[in-house]
Protein backbone atom coordinates (compact mmCIF):
# COMPACT_ATOMS: atom_id res chain seq x y z
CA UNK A 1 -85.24 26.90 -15.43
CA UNK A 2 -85.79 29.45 -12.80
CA UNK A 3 -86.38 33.10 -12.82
CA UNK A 4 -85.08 34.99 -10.34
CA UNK A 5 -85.90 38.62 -11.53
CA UNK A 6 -86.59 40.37 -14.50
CA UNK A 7 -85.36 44.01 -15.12
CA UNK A 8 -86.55 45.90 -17.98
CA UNK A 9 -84.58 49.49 -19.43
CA UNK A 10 -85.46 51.58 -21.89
CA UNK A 11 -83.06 53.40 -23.93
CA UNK A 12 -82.30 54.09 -28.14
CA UNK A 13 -79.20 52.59 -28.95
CA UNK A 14 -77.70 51.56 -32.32
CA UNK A 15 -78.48 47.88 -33.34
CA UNK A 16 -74.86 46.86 -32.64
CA UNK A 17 -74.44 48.28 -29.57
CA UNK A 18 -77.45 46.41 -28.05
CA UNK A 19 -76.85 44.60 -24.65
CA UNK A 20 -76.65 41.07 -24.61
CA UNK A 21 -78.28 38.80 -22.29
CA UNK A 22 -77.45 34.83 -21.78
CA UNK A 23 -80.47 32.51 -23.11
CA UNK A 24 -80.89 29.21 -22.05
CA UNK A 25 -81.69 26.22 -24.05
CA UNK A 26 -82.94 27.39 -27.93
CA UNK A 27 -85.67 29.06 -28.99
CA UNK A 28 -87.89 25.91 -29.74
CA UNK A 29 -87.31 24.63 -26.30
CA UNK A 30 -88.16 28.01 -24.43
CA UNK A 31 -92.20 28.42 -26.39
CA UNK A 32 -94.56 26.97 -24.33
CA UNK A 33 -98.11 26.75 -24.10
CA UNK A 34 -99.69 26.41 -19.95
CA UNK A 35 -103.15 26.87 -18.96
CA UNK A 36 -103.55 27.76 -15.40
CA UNK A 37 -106.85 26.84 -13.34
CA UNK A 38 -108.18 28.62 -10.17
CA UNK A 39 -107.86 25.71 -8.33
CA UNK A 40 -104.12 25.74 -8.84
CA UNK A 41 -104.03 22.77 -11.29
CA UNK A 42 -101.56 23.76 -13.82
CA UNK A 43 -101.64 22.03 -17.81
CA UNK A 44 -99.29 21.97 -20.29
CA UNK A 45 -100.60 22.11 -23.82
């Protein structure tokens, strides 16, 4: 999946009235773990 932007408001709202967003996969499928080396080598754990 691909990010194109992320755009972060704050406001108070009531719990029901909260915006809703579209998500992607589930939640066990979205946590990952990457390490990231300064030679551009990239690992997932």
């Amino acid at each position: 999946t691909t990010v194109l932007g992320v755009n972060i408001e704050y406001a108070s709202c009531h719990t029901g009235s909260l915006p809703v967003s579209i998500n992607f996969q589930c939640w066990a499928a979205r946590k990952a773990t990457v390490r990231i080396y300064n030679d551009e080598k990239v690992e997932y754990l």
